[in-house]
C-alpha atoms as a PDB file:
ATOM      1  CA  UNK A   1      13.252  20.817  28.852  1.00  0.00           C
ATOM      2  CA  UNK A   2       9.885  22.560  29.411  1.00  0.00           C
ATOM      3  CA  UNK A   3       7.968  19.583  27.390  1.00  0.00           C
ATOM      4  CA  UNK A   4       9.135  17.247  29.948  1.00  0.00           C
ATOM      5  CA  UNK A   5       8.432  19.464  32.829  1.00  0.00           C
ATOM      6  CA  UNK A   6       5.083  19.820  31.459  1.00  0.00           C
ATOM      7  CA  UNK A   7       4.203  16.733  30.800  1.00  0.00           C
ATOM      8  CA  UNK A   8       5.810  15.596  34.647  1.00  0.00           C
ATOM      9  CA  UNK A   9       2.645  18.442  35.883  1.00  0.00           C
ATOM     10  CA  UNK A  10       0.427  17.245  33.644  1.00  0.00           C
ATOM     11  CA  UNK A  11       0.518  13.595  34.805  1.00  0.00           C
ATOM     12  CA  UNK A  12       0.637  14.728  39.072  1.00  0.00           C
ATOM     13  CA  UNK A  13      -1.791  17.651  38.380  1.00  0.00           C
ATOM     14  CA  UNK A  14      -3.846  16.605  35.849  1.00  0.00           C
ATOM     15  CA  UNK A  15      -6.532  19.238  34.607  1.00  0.00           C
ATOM     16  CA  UNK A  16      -9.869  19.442  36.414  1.00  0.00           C
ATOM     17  CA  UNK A  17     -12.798  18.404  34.195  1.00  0.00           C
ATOM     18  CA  UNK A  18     -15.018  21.349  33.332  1.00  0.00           C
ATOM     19  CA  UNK A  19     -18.708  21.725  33.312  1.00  0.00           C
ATOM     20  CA  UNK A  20     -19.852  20.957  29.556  1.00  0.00           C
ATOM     21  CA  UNK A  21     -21.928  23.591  29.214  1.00  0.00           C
ATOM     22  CA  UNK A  22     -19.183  25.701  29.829  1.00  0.00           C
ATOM     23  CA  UNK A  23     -16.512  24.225  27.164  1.00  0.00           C
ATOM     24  CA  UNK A  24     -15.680  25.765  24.204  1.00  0.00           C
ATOM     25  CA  UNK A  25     -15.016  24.901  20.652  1.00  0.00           C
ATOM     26  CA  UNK A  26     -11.791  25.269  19.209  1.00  0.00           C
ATOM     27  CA  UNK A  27     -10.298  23.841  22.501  1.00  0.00           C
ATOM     28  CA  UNK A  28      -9.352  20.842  24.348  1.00  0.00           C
ATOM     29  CA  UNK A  29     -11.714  20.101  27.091  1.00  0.00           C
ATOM     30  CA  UNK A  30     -11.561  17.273  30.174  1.00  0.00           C
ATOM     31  CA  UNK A  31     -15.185  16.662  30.630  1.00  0.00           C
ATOM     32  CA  UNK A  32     -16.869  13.907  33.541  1.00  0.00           C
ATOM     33  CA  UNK A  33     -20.445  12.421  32.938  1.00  0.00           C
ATOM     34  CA  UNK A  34     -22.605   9.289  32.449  1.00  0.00           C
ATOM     35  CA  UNK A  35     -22.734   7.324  29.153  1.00  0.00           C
ATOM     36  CA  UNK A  36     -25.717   7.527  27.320  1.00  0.00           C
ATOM     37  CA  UNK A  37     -26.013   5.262  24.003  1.00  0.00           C
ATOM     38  CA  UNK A  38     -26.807   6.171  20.551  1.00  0.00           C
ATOM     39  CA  UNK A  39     -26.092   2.372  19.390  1.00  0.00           C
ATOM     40  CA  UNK A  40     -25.375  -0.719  21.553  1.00  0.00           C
ATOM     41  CA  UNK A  41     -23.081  -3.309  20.887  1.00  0.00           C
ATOM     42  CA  UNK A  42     -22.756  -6.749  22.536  1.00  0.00           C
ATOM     43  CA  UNK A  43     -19.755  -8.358  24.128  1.00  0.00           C
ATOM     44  CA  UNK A  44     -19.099 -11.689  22.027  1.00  0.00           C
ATOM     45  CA  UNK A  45     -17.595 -12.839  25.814  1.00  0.00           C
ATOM     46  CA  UNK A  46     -20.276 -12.189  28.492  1.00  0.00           C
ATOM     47  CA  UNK A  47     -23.448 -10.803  26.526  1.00  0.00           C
ATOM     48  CA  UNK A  48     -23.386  -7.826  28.112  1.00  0.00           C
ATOM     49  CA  UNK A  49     -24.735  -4.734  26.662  1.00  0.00           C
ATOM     50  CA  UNK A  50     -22.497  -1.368  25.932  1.00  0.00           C
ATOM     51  CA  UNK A  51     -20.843   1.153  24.314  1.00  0.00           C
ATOM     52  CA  UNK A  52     -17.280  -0.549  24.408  1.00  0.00           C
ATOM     53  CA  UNK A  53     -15.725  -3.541  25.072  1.00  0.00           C
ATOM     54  CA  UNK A  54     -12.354  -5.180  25.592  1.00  0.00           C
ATOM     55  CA  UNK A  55     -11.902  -8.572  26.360  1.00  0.00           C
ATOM     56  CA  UNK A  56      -9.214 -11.562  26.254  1.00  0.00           C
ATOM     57  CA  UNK A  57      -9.049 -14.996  26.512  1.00  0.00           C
ATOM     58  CA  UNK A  58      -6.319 -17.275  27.447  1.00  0.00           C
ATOM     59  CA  UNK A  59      -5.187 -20.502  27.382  1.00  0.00           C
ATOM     60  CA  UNK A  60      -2.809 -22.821  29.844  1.00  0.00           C
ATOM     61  CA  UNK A  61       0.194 -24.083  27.975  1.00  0.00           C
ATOM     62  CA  UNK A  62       2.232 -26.851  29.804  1.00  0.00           C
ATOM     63  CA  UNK A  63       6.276 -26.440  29.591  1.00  0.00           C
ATOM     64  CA  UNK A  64       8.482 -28.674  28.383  1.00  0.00           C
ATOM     65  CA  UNK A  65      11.447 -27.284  30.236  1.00  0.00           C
ATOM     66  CA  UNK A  66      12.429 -28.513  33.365  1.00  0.00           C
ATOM     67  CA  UNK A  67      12.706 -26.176  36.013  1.00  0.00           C
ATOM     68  CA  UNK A  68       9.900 -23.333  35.597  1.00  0.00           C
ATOM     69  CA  UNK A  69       8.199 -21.916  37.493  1.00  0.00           C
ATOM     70  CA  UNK A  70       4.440 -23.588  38.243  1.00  0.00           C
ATOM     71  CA  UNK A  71       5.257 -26.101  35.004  1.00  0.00           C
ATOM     72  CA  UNK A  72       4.243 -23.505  32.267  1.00  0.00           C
ATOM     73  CA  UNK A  73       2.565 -20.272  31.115  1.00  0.00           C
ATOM     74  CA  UNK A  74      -0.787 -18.557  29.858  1.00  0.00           C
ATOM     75  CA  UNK A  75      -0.947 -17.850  26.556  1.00  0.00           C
ATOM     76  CA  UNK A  76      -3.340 -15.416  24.717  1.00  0.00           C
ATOM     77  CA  UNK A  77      -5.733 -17.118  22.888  1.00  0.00           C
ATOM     78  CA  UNK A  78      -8.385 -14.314  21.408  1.00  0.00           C
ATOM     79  CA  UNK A  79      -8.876 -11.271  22.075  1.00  0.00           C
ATOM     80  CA  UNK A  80     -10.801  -7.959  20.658  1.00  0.00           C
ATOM     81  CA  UNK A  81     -11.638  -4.558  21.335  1.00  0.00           C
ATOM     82  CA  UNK A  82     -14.572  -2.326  19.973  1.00  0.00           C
ATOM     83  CA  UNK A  83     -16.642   0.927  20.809  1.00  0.00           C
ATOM     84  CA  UNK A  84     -19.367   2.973  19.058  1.00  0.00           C
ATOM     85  CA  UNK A  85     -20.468   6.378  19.176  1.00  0.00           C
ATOM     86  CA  UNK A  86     -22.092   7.768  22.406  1.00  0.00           C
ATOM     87  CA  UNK A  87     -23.158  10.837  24.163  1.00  0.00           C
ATOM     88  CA  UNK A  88     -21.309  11.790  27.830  1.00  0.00           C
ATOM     89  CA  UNK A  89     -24.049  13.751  29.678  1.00  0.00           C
ATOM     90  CA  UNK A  90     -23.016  16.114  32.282  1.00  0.00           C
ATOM     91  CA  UNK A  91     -26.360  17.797  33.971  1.00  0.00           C
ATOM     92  CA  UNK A  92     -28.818  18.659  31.513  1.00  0.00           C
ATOM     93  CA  UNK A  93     -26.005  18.761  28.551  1.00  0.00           C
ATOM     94  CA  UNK A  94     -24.336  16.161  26.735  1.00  0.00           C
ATOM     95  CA  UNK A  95     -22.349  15.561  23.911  1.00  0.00           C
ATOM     96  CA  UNK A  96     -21.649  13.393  20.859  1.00  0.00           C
ATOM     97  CA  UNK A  97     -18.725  11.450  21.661  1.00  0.00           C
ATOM     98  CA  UNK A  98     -16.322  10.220  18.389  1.00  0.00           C
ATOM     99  CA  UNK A  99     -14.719   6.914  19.100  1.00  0.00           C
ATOM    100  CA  UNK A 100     -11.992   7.240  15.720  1.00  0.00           C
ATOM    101  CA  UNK A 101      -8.771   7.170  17.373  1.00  0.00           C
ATOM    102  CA  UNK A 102      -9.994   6.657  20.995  1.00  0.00           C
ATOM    103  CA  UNK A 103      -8.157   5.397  24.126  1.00  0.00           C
ATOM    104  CA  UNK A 104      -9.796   3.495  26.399  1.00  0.00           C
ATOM    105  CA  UNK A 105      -8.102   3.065  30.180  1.00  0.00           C
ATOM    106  CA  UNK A 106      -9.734   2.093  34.009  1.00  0.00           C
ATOM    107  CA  UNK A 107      -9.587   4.395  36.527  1.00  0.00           C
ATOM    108  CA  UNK A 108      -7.385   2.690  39.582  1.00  0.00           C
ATOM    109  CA  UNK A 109      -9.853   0.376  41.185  1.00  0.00           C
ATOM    110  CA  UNK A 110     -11.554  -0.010  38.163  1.00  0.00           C
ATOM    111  CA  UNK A 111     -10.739  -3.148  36.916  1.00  0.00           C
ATOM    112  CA  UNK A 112     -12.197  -5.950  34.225  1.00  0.00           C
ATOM    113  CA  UNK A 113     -13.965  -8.622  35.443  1.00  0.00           C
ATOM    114  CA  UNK A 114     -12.974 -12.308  35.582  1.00  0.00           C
ATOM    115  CA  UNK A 115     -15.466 -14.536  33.101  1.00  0.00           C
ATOM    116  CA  UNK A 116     -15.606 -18.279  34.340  1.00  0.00           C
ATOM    117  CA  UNK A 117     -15.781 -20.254  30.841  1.00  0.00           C
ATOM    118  CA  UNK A 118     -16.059 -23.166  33.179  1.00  0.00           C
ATOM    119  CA  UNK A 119     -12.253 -24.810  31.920  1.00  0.00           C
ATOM    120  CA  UNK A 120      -9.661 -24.897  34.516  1.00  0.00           C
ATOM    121  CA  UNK A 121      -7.055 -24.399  31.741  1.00  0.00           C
ATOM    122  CA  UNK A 122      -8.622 -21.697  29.622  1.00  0.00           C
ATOM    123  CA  UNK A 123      -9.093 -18.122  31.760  1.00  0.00           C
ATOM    124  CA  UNK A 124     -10.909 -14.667  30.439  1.00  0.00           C
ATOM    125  CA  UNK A 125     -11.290 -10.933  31.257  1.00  0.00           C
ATOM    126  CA  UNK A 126     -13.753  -8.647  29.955  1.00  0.00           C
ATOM    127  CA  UNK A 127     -13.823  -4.532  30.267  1.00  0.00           C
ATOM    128  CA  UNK A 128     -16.700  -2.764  29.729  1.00  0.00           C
ATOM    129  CA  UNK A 129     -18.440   0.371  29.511  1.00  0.00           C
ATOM    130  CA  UNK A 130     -22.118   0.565  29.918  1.00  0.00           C
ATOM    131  CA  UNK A 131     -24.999   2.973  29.655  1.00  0.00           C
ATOM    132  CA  UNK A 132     -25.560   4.921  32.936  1.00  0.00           C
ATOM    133  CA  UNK A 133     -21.408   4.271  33.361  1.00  0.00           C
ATOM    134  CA  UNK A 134     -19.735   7.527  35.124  1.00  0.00           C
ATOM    135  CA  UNK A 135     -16.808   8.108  32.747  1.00  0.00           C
ATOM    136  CA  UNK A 136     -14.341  11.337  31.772  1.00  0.00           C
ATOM    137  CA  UNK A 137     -13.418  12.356  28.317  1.00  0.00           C
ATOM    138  CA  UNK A 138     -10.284  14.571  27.029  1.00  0.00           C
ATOM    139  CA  UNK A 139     -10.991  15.538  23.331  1.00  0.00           C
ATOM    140  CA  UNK A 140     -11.170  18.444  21.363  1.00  0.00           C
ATOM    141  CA  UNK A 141     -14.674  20.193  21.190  1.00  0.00           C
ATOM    142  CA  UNK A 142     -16.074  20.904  18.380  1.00  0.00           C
ATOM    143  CA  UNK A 143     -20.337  21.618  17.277  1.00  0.00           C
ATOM    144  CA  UNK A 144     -22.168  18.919  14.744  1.00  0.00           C
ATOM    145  CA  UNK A 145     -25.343  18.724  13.495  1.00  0.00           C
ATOM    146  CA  UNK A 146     -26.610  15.787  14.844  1.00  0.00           C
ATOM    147  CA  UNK A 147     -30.158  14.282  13.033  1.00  0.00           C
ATOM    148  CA  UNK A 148     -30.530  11.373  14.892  1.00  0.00           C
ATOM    149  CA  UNK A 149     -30.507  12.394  18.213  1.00  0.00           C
ATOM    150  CA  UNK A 150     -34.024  11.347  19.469  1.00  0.00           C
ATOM    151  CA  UNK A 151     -33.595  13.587  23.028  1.00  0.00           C
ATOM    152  CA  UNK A 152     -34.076  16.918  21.255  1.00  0.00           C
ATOM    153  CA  UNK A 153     -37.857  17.844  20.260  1.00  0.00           C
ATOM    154  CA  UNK A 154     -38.362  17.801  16.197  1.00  0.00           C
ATOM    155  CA  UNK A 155     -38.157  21.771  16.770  1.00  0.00           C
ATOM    156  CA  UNK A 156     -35.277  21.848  18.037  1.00  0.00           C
ATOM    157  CA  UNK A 157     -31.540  22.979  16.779  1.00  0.00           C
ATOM    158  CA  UNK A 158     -29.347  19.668  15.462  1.00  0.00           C
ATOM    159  CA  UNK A 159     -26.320  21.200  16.476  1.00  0.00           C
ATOM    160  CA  UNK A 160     -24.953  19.744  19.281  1.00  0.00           C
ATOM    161  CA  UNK A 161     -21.247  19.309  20.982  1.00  0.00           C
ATOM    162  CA  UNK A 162     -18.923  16.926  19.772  1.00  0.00           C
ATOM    163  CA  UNK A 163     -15.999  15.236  21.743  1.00  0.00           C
ATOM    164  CA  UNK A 164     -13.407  13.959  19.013  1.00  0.00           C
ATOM    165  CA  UNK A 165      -9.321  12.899  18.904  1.00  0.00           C
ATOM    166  CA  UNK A 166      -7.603  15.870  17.762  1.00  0.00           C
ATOM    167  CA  UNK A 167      -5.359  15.758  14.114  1.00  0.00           C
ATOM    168  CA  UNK A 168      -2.899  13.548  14.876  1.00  0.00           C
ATOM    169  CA  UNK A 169      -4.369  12.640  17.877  1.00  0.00           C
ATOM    170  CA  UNK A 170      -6.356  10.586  19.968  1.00  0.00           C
ATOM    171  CA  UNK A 171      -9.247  10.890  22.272  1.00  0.00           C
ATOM    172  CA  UNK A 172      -9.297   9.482  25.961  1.00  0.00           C
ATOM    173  CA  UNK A 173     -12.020   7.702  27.811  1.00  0.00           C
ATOM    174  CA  UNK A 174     -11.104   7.469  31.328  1.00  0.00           C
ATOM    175  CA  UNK A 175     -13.571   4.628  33.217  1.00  0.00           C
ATOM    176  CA  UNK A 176     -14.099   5.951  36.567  1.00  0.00           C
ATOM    177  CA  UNK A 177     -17.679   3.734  37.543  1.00  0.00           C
ATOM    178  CA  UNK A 178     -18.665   0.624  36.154  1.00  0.00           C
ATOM    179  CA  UNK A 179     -21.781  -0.350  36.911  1.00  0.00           C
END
């Protein structure tokens, strides 16, 4: 009975994100900050540049039965998903962000964008997150050494903090700003 009293808290008082500087490893950790990229991918829809994108595309199909509503249905056509590894930055911190096993969900009022693709029968939606995005992250914290990370001076410790799913779990990317 607790679990589901819990988990009834959890989801009308959900935990306040914490400074980064201030998490610890070991732990779970709700951090907030902008998206800053280590790689860029494209969006095969729009073009756009980012660190994730979701996107579908769908198609009007006519119906052959007699009395529906509007005289048929959309029907999903294509779709795909993908994200790379970023850094959140919160202040003068950030983080490594792991996308392996990551959820990706808008904030209410954050929604994807209609693409025209200039057919009245074929329809398209594209989600995005960009660099410079405001975004939150629940994961479980954790140090790496991180060699690529061009921001530090060549002097300067590789170990860094990592955001990653937990075992058995998943990490979540909440979109609260688009730009």
């Amino acid at each position: 009975m607790s679990g589901i009293i819990s988990g009834l808290l959890g989801a009308f008082f959900p935990p306040l994100p914490e400074p980064l500087d201030e998490v610890e490893p070991g732990k779970t950790a709700v951090v907030r900050g902008r998206v800053l990229p280590r790689d860029l991918l494209r969006s095969p829809l729009s073009g756009a540049e980012c660190i994730y994108y979701r996107y579908t595309v769908e198609n009007w199909r006519r119906s052959t039965l007699i009395g529906t509503a509007g005289g048929g249905f959309w029907q999903l056509a294509e779709h795909d998903e993908a994200i790379v590894e970023f850094y959140i930055q919160d202040g003068n911190t950030r983080a490594v962000v792991s996308p392996y096993q990551a959820q990706v969900e808008p904030r209410r009022g954050v929604a994807p964008r209609t693409i025209d693709l200039g057919l009245a029968e074929r329809r398209a939606q594209e989600l995005v997150i960009a660099p410079g995005d405001l975004i939150e992250v629940v994961g479980s914290v954790d140090r790496v050494d991180d060699l690529f990370d061009d921001g530090r001076d060549y002097r300067g410790s590789p170990t860094v903090l990592c955001l990653r799913a937990p075992p058995g779990g998943s990490i979540l990317v909440r979109i609260l700003q688009a730009g």
